[in-house]
Protein backbone atom coordinates (compact mmCIF):
# COMPACT_ATOMS: atom_id res chain seq x y z
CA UNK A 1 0.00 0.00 0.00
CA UNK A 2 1.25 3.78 -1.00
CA UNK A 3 1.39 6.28 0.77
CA UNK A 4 0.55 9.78 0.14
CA UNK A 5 3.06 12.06 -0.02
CA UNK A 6 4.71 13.56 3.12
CA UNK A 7 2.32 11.92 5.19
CA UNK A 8 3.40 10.54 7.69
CA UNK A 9 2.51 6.98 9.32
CA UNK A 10 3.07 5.66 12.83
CA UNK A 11 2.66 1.94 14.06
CA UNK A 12 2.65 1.77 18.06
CA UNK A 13 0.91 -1.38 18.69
CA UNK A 14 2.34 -4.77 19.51
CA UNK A 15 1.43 -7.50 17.50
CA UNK A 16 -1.28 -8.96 19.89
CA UNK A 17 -2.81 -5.54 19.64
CA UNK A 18 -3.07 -5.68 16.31
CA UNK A 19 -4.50 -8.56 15.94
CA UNK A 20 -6.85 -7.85 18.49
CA UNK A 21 -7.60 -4.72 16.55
CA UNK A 22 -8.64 -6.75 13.06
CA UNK A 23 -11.68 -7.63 14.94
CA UNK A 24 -13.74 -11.34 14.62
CA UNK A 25 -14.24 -10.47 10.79
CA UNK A 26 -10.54 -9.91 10.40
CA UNK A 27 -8.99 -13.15 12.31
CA UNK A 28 -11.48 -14.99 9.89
CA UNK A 29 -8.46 -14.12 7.64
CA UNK A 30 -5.80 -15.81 9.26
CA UNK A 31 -7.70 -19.40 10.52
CA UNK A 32 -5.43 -21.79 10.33
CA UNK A 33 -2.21 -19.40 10.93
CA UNK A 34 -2.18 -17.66 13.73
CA UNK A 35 -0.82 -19.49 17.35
CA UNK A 36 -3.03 -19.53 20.09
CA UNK A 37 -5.63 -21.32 22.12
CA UNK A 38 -6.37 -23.80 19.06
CA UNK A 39 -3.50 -24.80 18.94
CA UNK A 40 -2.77 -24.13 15.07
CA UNK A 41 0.63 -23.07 13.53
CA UNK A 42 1.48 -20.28 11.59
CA UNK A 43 2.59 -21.60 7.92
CA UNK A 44 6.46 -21.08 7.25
CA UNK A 45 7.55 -19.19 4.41
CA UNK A 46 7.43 -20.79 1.15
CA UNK A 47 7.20 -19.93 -2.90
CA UNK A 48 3.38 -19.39 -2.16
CA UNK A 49 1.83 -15.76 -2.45
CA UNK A 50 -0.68 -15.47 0.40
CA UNK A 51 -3.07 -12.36 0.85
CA UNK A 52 -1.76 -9.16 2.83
CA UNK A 53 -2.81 -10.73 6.21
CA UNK A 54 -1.50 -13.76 6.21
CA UNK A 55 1.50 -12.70 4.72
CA UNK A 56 2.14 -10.34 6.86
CA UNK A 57 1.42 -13.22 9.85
CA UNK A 58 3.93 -15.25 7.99
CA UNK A 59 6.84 -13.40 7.58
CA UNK A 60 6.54 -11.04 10.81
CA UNK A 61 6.77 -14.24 12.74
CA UNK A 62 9.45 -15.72 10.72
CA UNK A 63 11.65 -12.49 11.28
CA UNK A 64 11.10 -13.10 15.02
CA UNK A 65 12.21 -16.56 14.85
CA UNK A 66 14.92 -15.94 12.67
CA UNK A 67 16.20 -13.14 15.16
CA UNK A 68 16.25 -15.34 18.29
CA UNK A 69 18.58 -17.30 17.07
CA UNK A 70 20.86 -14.60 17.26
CA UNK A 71 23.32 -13.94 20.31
CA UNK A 72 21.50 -10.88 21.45
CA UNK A 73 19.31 -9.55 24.30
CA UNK A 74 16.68 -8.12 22.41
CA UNK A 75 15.28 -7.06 25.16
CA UNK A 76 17.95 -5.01 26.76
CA UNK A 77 16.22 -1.73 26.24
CA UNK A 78 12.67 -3.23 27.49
CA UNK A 79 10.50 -1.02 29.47
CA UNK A 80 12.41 2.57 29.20
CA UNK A 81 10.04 3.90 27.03
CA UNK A 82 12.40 4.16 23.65
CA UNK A 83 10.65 5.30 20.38
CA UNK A 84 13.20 5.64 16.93
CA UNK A 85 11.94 7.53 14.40
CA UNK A 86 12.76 7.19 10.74
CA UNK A 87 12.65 9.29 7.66
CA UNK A 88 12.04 6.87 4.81
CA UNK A 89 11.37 7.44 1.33
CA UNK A 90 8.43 5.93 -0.57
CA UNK A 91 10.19 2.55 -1.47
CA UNK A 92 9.24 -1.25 -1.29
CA UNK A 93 12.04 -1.42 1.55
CA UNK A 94 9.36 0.97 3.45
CA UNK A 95 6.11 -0.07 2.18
CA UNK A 96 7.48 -3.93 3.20
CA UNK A 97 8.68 -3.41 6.37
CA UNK A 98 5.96 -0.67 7.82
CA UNK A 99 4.02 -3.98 8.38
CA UNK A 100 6.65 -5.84 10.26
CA UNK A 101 7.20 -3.40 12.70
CA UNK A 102 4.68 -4.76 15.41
CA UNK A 103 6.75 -7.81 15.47
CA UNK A 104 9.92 -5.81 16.43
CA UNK A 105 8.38 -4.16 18.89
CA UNK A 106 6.66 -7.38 20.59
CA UNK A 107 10.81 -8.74 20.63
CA UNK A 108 12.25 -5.65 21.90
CA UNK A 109 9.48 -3.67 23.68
CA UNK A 110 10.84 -0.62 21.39
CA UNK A 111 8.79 1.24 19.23
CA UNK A 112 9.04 2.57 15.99
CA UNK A 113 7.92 5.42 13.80
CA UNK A 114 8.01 5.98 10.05
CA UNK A 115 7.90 9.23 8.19
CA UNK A 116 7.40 8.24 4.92
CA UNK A 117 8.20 11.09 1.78
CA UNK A 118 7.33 10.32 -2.17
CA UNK A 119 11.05 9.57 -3.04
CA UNK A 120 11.29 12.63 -5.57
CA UNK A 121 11.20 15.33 -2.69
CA UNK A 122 12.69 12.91 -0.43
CA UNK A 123 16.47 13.67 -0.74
CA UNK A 124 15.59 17.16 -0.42
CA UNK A 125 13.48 16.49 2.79
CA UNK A 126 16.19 14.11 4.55
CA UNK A 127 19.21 16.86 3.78
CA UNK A 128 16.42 19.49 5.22
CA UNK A 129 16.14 16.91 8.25
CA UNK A 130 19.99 16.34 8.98
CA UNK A 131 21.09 20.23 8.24
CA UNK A 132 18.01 20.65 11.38
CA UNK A 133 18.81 18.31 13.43
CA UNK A 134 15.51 17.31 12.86
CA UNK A 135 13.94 14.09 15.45
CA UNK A 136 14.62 11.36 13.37
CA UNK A 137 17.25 8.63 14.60
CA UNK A 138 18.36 7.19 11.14
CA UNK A 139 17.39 7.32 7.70
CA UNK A 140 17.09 5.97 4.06
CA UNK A 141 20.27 6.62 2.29
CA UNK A 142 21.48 5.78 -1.52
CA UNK A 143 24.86 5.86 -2.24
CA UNK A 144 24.74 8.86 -4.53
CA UNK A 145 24.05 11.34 -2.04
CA UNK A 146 25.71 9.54 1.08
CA UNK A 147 29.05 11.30 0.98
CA UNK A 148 27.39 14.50 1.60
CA UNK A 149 25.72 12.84 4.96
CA UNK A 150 29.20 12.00 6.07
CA UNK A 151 31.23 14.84 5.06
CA UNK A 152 29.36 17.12 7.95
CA UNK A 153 29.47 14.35 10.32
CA UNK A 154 25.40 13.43 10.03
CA UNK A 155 25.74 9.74 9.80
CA UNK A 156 27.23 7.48 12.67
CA UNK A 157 29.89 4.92 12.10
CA UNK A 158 28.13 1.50 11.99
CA UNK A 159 31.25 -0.11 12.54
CA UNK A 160 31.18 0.54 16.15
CA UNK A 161 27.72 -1.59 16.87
CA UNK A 162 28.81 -4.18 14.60
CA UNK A 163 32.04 -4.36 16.59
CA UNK A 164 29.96 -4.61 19.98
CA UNK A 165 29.70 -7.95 21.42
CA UNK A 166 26.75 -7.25 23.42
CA UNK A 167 25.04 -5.39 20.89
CA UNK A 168 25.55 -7.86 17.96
CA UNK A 169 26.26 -11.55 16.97
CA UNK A 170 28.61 -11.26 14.11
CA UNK A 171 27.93 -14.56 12.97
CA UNK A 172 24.22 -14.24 12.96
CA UNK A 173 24.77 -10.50 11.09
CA UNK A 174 26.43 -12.31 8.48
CA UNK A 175 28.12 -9.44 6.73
CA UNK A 176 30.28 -11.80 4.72
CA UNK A 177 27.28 -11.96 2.69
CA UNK A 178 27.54 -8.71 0.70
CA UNK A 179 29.70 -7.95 -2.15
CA UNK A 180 33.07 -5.46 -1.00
CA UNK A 181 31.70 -3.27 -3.95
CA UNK A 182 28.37 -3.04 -1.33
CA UNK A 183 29.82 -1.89 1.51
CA UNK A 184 32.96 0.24 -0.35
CA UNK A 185 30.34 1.90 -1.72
CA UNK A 186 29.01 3.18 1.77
CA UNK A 187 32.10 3.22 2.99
CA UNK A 188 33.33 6.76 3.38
CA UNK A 189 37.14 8.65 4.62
CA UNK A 190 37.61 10.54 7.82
CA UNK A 191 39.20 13.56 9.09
CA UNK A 192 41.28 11.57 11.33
CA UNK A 193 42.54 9.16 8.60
CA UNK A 194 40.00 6.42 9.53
CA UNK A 195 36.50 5.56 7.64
CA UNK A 196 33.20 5.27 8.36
CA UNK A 197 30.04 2.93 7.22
CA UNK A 198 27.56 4.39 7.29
CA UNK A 199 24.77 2.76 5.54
CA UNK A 200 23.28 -0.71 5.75
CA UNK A 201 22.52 -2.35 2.92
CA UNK A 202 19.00 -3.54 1.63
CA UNK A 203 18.99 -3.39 -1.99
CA UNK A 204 21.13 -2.81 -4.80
CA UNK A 205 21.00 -2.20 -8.53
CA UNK A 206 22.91 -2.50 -11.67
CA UNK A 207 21.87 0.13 -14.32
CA UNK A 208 22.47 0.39 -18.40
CA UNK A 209 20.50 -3.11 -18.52
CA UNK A 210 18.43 -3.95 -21.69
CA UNK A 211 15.20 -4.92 -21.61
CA UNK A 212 13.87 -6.55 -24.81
CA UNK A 213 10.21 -7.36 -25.75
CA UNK A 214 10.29 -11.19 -26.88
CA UNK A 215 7.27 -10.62 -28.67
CA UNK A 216 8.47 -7.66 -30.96
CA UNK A 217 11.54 -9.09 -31.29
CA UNK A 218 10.30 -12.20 -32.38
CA UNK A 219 7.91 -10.24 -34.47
CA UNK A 220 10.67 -8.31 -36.38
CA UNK A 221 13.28 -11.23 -36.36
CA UNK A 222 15.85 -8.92 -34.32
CA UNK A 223 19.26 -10.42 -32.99
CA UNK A 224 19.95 -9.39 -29.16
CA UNK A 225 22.03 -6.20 -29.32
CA UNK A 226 25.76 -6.75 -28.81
CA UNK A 227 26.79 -2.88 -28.92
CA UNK A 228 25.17 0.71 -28.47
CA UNK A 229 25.21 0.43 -32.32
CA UNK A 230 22.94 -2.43 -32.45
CA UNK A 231 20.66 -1.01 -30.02
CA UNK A 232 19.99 2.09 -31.69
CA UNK A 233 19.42 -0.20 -34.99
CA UNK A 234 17.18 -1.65 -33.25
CA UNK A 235 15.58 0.89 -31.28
CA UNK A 236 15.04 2.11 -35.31
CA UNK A 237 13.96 -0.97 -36.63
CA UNK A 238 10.69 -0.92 -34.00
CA UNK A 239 9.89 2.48 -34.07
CA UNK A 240 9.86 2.62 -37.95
CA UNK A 241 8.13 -1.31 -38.73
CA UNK A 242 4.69 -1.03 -39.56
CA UNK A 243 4.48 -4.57 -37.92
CA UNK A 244 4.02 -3.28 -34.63
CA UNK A 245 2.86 0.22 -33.16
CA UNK A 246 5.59 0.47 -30.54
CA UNK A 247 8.46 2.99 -30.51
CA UNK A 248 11.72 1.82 -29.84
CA UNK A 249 13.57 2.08 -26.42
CA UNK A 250 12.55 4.11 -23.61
CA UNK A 251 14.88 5.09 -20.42
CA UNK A 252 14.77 7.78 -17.32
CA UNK A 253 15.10 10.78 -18.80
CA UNK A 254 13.63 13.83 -16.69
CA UNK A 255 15.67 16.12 -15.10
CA UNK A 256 15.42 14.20 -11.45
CA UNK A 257 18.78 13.99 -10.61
CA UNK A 258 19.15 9.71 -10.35
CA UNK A 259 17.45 9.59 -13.77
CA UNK A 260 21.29 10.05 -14.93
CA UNK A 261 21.50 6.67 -13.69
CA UNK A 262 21.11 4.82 -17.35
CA UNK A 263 23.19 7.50 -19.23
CA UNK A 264 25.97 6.80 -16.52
CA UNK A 265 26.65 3.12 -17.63
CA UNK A 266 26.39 4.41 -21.23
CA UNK A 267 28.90 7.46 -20.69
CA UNK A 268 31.85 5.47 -18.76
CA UNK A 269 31.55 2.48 -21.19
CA UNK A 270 32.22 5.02 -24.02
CA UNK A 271 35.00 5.50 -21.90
CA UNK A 272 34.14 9.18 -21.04
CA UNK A 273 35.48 10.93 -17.27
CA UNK A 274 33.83 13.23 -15.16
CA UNK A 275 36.22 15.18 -13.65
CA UNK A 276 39.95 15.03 -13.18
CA UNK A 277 40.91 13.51 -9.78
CA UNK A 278 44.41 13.84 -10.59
CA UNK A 279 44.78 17.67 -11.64
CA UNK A 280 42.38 18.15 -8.24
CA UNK A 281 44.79 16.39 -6.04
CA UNK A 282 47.91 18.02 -8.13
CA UNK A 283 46.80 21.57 -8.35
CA UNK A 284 45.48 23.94 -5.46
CA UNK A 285 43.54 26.19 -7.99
CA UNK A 286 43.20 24.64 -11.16
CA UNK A 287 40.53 25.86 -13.84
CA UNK A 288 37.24 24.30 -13.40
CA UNK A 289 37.05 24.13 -17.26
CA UNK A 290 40.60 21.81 -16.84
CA UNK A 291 38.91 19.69 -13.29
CA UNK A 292 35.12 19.21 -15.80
CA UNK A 293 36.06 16.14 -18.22
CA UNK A 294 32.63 15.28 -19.26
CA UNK A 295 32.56 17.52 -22.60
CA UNK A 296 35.36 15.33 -23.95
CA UNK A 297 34.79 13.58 -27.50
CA UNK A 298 34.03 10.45 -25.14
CA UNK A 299 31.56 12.11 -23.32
CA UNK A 300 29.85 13.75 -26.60
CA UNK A 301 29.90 10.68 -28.30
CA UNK A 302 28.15 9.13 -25.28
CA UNK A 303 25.14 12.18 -25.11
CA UNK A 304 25.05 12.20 -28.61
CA UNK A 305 23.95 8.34 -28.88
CA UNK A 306 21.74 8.21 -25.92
CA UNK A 307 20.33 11.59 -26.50
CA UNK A 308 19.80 10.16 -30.31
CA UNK A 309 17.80 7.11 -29.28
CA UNK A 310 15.20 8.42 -27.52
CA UNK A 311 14.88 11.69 -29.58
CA UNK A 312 14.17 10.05 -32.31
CA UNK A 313 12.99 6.53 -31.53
CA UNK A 314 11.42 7.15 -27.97
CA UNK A 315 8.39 7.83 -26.80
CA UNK A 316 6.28 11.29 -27.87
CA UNK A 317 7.43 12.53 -23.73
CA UNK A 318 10.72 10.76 -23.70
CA UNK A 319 12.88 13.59 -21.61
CA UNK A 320 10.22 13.73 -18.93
CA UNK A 321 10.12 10.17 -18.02
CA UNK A 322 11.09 9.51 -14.54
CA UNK A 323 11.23 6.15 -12.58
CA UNK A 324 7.55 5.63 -12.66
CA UNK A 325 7.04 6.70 -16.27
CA UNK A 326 9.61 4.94 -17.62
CA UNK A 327 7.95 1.52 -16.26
CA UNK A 328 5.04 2.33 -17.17
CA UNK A 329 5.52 3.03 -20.53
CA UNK A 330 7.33 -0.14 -21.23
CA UNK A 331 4.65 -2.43 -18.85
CA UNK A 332 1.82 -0.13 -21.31
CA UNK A 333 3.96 -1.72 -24.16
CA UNK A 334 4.51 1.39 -25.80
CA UNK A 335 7.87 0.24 -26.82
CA UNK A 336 9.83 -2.56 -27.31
CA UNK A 337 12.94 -1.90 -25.01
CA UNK A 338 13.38 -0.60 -21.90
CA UNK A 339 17.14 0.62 -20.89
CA UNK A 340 17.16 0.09 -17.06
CA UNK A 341 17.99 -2.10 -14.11
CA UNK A 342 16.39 -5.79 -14.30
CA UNK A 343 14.92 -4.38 -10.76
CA UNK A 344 12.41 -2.49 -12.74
CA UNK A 345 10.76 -6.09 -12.43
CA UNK A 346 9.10 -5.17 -9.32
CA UNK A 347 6.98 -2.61 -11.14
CA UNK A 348 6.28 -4.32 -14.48
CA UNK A 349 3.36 -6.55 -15.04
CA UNK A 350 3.76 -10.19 -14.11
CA UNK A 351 3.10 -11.33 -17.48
CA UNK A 352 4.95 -8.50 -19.11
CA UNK A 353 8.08 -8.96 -17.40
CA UNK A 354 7.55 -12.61 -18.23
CA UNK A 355 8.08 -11.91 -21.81
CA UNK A 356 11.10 -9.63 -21.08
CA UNK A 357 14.35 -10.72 -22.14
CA UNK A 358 17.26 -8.84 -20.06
CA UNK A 359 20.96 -7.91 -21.44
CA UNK A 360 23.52 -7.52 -19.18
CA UNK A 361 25.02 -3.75 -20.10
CA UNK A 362 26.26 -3.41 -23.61
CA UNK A 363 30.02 -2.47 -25.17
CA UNK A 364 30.84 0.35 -27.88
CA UNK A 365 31.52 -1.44 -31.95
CA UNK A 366 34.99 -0.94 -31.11
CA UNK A 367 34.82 -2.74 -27.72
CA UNK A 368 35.81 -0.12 -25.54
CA UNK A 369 35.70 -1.27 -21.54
CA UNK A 370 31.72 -2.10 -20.46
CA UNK A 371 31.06 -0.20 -17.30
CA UNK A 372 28.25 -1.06 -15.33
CA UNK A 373 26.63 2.20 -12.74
CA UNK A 374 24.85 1.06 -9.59
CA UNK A 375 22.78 2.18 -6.32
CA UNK A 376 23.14 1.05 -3.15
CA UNK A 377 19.44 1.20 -1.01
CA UNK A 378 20.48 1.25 3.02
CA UNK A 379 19.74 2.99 6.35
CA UNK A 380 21.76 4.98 8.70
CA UNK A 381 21.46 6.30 12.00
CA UNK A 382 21.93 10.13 12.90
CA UNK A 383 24.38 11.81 14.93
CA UNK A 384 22.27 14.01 16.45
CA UNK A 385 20.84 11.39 18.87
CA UNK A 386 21.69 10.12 22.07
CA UNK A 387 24.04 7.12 22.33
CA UNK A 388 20.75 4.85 24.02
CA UNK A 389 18.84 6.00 20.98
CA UNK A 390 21.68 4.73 18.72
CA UNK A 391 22.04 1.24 20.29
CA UNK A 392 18.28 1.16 20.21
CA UNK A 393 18.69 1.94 16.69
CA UNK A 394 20.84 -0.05 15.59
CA UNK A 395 18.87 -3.08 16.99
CA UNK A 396 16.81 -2.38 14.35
CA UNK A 397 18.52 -2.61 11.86
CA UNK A 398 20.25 -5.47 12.46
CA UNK A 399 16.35 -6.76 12.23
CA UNK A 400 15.05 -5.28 9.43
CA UNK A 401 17.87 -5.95 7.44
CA UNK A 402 18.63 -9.63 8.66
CA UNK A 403 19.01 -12.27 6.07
CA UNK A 404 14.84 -13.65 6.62
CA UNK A 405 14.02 -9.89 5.73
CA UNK A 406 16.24 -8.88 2.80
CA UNK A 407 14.93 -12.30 1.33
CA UNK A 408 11.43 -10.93 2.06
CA UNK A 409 12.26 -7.55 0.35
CA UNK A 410 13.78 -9.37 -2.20
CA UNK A 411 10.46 -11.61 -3.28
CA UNK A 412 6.74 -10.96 -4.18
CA UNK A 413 5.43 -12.71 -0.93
CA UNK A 414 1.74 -11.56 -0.27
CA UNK A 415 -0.76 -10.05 -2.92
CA UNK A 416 -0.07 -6.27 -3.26
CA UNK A 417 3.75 -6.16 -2.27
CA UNK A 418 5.74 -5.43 -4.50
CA UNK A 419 8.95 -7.85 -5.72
CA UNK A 420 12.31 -7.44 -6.49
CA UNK A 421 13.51 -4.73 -4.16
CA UNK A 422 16.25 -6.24 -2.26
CA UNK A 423 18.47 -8.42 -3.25
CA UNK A 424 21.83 -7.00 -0.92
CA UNK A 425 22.81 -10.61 0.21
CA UNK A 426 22.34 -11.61 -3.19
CA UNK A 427 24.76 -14.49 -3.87
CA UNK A 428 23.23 -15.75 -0.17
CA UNK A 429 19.65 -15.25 -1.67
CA UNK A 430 20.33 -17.41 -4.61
CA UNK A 431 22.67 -20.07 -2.83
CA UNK A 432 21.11 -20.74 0.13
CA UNK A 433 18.67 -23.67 1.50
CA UNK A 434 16.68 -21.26 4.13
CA UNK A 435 13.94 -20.31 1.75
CA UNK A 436 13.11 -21.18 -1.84
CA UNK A 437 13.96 -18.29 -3.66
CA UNK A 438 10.50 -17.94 -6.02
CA UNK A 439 11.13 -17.55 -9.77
CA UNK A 440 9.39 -15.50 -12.59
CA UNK A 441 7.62 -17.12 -15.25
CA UNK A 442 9.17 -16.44 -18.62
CA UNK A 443 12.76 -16.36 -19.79
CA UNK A 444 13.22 -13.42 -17.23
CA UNK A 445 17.23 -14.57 -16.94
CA UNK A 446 17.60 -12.55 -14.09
CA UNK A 447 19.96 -13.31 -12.22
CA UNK A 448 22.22 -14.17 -14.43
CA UNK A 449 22.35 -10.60 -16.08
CA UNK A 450 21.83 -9.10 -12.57
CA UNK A 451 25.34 -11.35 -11.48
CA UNK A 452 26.94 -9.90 -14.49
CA UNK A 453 26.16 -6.47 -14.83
CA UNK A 454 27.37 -5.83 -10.94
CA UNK A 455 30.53 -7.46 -11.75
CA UNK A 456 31.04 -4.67 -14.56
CA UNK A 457 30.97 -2.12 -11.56
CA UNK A 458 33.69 -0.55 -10.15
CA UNK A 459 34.67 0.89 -7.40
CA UNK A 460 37.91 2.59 -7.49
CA UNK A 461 36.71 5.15 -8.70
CA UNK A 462 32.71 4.50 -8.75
CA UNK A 463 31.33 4.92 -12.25
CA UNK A 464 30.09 8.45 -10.58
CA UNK A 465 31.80 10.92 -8.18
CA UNK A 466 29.46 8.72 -5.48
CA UNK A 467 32.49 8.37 -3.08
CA UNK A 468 32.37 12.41 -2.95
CA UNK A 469 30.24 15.08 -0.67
CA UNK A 470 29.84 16.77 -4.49
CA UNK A 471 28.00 13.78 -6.04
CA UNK A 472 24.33 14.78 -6.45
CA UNK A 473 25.65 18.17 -7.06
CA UNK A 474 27.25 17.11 -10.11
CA UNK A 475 25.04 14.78 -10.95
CA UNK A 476 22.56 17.35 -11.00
CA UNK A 477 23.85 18.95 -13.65
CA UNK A 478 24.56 16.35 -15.77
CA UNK A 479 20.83 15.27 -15.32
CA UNK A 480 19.51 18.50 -16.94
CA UNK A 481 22.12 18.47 -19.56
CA UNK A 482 20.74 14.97 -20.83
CA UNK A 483 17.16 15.59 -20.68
CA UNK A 484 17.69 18.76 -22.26
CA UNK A 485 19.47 16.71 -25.24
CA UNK A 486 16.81 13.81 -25.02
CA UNK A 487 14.11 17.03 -25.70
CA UNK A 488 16.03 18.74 -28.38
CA UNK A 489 18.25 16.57 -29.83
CA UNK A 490 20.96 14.80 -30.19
CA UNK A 491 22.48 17.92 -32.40
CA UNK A 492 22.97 19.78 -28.62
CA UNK A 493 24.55 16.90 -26.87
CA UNK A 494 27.98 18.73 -27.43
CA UNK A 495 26.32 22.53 -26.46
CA UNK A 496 24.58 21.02 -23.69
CA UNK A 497 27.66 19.62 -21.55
CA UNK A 498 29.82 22.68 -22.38
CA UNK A 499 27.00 24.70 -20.78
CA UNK A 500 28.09 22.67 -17.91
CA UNK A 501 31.41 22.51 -17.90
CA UNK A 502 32.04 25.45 -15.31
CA UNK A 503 29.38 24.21 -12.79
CA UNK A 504 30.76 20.72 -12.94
CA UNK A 505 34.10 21.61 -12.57
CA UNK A 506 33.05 23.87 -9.65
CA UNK A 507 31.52 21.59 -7.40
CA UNK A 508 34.13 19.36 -8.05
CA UNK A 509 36.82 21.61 -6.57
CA UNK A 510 34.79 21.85 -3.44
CA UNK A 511 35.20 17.63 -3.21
CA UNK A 512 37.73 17.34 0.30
CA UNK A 513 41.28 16.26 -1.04
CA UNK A 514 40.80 13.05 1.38
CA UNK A 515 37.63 11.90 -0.75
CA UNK A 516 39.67 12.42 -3.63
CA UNK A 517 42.59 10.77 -2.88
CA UNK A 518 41.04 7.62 -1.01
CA UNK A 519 40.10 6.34 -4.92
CA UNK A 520 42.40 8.48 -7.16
CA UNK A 521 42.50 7.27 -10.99
């Protein structure tokens, strides 16, 4: 269930209340599940999608069991009244867990609060929050925008719970399970020469992927694309047939800054820069025209194709799609590709996606380096709170992002949640005999292309300036610059980025010489 935006949402009873609170009609809902005087078991997770209710029943229960096997007093903080409050953007990590919450506060006897924000106003509501020391004891935070959390000291150190004996079972937390890229990625330098984590993982995402319509292709007896080339061919081939009334490729394209997400994985595999880490580590002054890199012929080359594609073989809107629109238009089947992240899945039809084959991301004709860009989905805690609230805190998270609940985030376990979301422990998700991890009908191929694309990501440096305060900043910028190219065409790509140059380059100076150096090129 959505929520409307900015409003806010706040779950204070137990479990037993809750249930109490469904009323006879309700419970009629969960006969045969729930635990009490009839002596009747809750079912245990499976492949099967229940309704809401007894989904919710399931898994909230299964989280609890999962989380006494840890070494932990969950109860250490029992009866003094502690309530965490969170500032969470409108996400399936939110919308999945809200639910759950009762069942964390039955095991610890703390409660919790959401504030939930529609995610385009929510970066600008959580910086608002931080800069105010605003209530909240942790947050949602991507890894584009994290630096600038850590670079004013917002975000606490995770490293010193996880190293807590009494406050976590390192065995149980199982941190072995994420990729280094994961946690390098929220992983940020110091002042004092040390680093801080400061995000847990719950989901991440490889972008630049190719979705293809079976059905059209089939249609139009089109080879999988190999290279940007062939996409665009192809991308031409759909919009122009007269054997289907699709256009060709659609991708996020408004001026929101993470819709430069796709473009990313098409701009470093042409082999294009940024900025010049270097000349910003060499030079105390240098010419923001010399530190901006992004106007290169790489980088034009790289605007010029993308911004060519969806001018002229996109849909009629194509530079205002954002996350939503962009699904949409492809689940509509208004075109026959979709350039995204397989985790667009989670939105898409059943069927639809079903019929979707996925491409890991794609090389240049002359086979320059792929490049793969990425987000990282986790939660922090805040400064700004007491050292109780922080413990209390991070008791939480070790719950909500366990491995029983990033394989719920990951799935499509009751009727109107939505799948694909999670997948942080992914290799675990796959691999392991805990659960059954549910498939999609239809030569989906996800994982495979999922497995591959994050193996084209780097990390020293990111495929963005992520591991920088300056990040969304310049990301920004580069955001407007393609959807202003996707509008007008690819004929401006080269106008467009010089019109940036001096902003980019800007910003860029302003990046600490520590954040710099930690993943110089």
């Amino acid at each position: 269930m959505r929520q409307a935006m900015g409003k806010k949402y706040k779950t204070s009873l137990t479990r037993r209340q809750a249930l109490s609170a469904v009323g006879v009609a309700g419970l009629a809902g969960f006969a045969g599940c729930t635990s009490g005087d009839s002596g009747s078991e809750i079912p245990k997770p499976s492949e099967e999608v229940r309704s809401r209710e007894e989904g919710i029943e399931v898994w909230g229960t299964e989280l609890n069991r999962h989380a006494r096997e840890a070494g932990i007093d969950w109860q250490m903080f029992e009866g003094e009244g502690i309530e965490l409050n969170f500032l969470m953007g409108l996400h399936k990590y939110s919308t999945t867990t809200e639910p759950m919450i009762p069942y964390f506060e039955d095991l610890t006897g703390i409660s919790v609060n959401y504030e939930v924000v529609q995610e385009d106003n929510y970066w600008k509501r959580v910086r608002e929050a931080m800069r105010n020391e605003e209530d909240f004891d942790g947050y949602m935070i991507g890894n584009w925008p994290a630096g600038e959390y850590h670079e004013p000291g917002w975000a606490v150190d995770l490293n010193k719970f996880i190293e807590d004996e009494e406050l976590t079972d390192q065995d149980w937390l199982a941190m072995d399970d994420f990729m280094d890229q994961t946690i390098d990625f929220m992983t940020f330098p110091d002042e004092n020469g040390g680093e801080s984590f400061i995000g847990f993982p719950n989901g991440i995402e490889v972008y630049g992927c190719v979705g293809c319509d079976r059905e059209t292709y089939d249609t139009l007896g089109l080879d999988d694309p190999e290279t940007f080339a062939d996409l665009e061919a192809n991308a031409q081939a759909i919009s122009e047939s007269d054997e289907v009334d699709q256009e060709g490729m659609v991708s996020r394209a408004s001026t929101a800054t993470l819709s430069a997400a796709n473009f990313g994985t098409m701009f470093r595999s042409h082999d294009a820069r940024w900025i010049d880490r270097r000349l910003l580590l060499e030079e105390d002054d240098p010419d923001p025209s010399e530190v901006a890199l992004l106007n290169s012929d790489n980088g034009v080359e790289a605007l010029e194709r993308f911004g060519s594609i969806l001018y002229n073989y996109g849909p009629q809107d194509a530079s205002r799609q954002d996350w939503y629109g962009n699904n949409a238009t492809y689940n509509n089947g208004e075109v026959g590709m979709i350039y995204s992240t397989p985790q667009t899945s989670g939105f898409i039809d059943t069927d639809r996606i079903g019929e979707t084959r996925w491409l890991p991301p794609l090389e240049t004709e002359d086979g320059r380096e792929r490049v793969g860009d990425t987000w990282v989905w986790s939660t922090g805690i805040s400064s700004h709170v007491s050292e109780q609230q922080q413990k209390a805190a991070w008791l939480y998270l070790q719950w909500v992002n366990s491995r029983a609940a990033n394989f719920l985030l990951s799935t499509h376990q009751w009727a109107d949640d939505e799948p694909r979301a999670g997948h942080a422990r992914f290799e675990w998700i796959w691999d392991q005999d805990m659960y059954t991890y549910p498939k999609v009908d239809g030569n989906m191929n996800y994982e495979e292309v999922f497995e591959e694309g994050m193996d084209l990501v780097p990390t020293s440096p990111p495929p963005i300036p992520a591991d920088t305060p300056q990040n969304m900043e310049i990301m920004s910028q580069v955001a407007n610059a393609m959807s202003r190219t996707v509008a007008n065409g690819a004929n401006n790509a080269e106008a467009e980025l010089n019109a940036i140059e001096e902003g980019v380059g800007t910003a860029a100076k302003r990046i600490p010489d520590r954040y710099i150096a930690r993943h110089a090129e």
